[in-house]
N, C-alpha and C. Protein backbone atom coordinates (compact mmCIF):
# COMPACT_ATOMS: atom_id res chain seq x y z
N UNK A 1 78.89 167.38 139.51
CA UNK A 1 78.59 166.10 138.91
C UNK A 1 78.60 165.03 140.00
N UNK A 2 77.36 164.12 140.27
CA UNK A 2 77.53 163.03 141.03
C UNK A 2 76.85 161.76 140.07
N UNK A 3 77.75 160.56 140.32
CA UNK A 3 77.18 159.69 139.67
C UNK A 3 77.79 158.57 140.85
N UNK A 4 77.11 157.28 140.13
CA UNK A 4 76.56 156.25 140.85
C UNK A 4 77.90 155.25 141.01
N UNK A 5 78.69 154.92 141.70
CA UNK A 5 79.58 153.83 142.06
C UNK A 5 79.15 153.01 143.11
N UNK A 6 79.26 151.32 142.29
CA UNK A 6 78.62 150.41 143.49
C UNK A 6 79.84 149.14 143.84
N UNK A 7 79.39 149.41 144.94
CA UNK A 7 80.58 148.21 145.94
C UNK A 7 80.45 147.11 145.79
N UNK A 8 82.26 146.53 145.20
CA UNK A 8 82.05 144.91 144.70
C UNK A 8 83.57 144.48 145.84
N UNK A 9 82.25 143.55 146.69
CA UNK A 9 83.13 142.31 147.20
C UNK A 9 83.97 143.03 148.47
N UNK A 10 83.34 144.48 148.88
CA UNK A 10 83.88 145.08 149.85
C UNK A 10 85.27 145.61 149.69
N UNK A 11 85.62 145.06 148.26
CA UNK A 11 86.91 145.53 147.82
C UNK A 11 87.11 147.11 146.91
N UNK A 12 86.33 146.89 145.98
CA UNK A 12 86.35 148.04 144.90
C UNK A 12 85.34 148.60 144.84
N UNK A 13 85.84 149.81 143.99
CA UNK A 13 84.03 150.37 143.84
C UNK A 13 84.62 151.04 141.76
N UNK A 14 83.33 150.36 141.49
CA UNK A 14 83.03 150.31 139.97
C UNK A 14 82.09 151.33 139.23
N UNK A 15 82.78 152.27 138.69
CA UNK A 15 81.31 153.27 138.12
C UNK A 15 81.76 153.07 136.48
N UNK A 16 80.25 152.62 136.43
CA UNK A 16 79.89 151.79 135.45
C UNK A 16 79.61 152.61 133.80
N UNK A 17 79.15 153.74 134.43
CA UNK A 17 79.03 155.17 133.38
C UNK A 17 79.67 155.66 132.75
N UNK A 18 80.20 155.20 131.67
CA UNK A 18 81.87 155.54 131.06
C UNK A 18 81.82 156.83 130.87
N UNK A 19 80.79 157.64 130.93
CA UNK A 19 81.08 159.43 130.51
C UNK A 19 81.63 160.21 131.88
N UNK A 20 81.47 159.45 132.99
CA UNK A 20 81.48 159.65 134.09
C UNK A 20 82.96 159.25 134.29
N UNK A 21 83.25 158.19 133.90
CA UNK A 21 83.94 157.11 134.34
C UNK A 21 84.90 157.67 133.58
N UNK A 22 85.56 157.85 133.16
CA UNK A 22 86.60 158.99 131.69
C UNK A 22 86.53 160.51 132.34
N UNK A 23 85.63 161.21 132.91
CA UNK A 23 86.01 162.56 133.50
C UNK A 23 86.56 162.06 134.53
N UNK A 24 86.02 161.76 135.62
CA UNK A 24 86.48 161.08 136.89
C UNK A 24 88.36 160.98 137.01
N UNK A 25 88.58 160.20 136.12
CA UNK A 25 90.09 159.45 136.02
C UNK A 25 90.62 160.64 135.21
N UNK A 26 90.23 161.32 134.30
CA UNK A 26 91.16 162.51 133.87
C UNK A 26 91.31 163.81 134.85
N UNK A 27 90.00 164.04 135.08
CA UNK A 27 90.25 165.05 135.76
C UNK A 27 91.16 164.64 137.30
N UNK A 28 90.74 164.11 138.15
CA UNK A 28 90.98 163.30 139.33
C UNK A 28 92.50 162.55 139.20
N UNK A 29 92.68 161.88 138.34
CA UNK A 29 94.12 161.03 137.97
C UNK A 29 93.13 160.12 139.19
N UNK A 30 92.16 159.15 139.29
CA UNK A 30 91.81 158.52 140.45
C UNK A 30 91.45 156.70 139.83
N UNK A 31 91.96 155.81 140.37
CA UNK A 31 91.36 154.82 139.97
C UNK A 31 91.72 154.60 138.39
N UNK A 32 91.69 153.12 137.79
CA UNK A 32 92.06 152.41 136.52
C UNK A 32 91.08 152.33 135.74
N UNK A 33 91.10 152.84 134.56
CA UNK A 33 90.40 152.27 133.42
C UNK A 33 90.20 151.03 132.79
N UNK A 34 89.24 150.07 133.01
CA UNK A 34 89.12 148.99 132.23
C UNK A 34 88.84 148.49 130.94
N UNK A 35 89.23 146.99 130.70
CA UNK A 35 89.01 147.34 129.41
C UNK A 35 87.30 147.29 128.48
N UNK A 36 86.71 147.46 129.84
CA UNK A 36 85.18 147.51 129.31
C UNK A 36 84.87 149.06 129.50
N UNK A 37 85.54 150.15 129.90
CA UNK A 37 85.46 151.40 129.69
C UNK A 37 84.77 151.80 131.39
N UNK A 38 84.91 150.81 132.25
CA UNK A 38 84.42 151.54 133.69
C UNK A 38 85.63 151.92 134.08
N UNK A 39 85.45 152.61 135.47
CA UNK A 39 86.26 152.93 136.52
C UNK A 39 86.12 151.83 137.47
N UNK A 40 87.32 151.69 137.74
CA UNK A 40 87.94 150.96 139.10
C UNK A 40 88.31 151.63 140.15
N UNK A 41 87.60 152.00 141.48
CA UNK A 41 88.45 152.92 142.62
C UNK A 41 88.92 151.73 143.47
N UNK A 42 89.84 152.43 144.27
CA UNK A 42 89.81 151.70 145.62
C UNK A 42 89.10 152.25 146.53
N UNK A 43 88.35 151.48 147.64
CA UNK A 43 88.13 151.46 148.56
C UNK A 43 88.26 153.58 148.95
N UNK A 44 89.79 153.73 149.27
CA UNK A 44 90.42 155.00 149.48
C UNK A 44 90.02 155.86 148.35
N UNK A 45 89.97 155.89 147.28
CA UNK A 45 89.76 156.86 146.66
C UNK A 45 88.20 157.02 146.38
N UNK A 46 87.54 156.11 146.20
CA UNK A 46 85.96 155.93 146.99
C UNK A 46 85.34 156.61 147.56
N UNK A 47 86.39 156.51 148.80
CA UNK A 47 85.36 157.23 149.92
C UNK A 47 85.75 158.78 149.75
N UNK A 48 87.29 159.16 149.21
CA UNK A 48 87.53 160.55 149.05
C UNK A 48 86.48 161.17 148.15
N UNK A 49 86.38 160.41 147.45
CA UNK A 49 85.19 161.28 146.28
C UNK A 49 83.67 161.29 146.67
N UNK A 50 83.39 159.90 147.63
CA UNK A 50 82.03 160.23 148.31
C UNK A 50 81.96 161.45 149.49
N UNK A 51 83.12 161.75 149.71
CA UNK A 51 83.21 162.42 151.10
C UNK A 51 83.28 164.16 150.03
N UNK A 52 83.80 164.00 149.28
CA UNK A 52 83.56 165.11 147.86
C UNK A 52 82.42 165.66 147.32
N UNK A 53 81.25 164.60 147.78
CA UNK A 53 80.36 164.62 147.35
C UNK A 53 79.72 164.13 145.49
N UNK A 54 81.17 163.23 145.17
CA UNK A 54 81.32 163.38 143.68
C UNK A 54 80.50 162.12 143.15
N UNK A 55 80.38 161.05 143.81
CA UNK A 55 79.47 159.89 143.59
C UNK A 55 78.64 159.57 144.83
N UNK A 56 77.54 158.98 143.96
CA UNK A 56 76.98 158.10 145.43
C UNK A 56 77.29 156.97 145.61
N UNK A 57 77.19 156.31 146.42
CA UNK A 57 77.89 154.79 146.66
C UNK A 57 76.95 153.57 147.09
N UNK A 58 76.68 153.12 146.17
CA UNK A 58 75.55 151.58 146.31
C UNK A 58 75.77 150.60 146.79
N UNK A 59 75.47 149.47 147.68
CA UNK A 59 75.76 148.31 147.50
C UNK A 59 74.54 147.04 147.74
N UNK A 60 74.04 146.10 146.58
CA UNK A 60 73.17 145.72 146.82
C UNK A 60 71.56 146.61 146.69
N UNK A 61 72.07 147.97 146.05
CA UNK A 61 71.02 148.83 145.70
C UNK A 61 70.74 149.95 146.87
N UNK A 62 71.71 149.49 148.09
CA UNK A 62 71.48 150.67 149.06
C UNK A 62 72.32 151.43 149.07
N UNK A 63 71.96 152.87 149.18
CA UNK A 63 73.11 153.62 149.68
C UNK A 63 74.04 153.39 150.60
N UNK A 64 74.81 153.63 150.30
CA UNK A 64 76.18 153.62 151.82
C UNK A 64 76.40 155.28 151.89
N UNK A 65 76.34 155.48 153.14
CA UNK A 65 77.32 156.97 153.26
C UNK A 65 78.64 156.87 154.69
N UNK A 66 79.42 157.97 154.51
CA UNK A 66 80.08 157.89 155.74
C UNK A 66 79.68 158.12 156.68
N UNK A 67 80.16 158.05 157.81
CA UNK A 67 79.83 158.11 158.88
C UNK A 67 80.98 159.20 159.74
């Protein structure tokens, strides 16, 4: 499963997909549930799951990858 998390404010990263966003945090224990039904990562747990291959990571509509 990969889905889409996009970078807000260089701080967080938000996946917006609540079906996504509800496996993610159960399975994972990763990042807070809001009360609009997204995911909240940090930064750190972000990049663990991009580096996982588990989301892609947007910002401004571009990809980001690691380096």
């Amino acid at each position: 499963m990969q889905t889409i998390g996009e970078l807000i404010d260089n701080k967080k990263i938000i996946i917006k997909k609540t079906k996504y966003a509800g496996r993610l945090h159960s399975k994972n224990k990763l990042g807070k549930i809001l009360p609009d039904n997204t995911l909240q990562l940090s930064l750190i747990e972000g990049a663990f799951l991009l580096d996982e291959k588990k989301i892609k990571l947007l910002q401004n509509n571009r990809e980001i990858k690691l380096q």
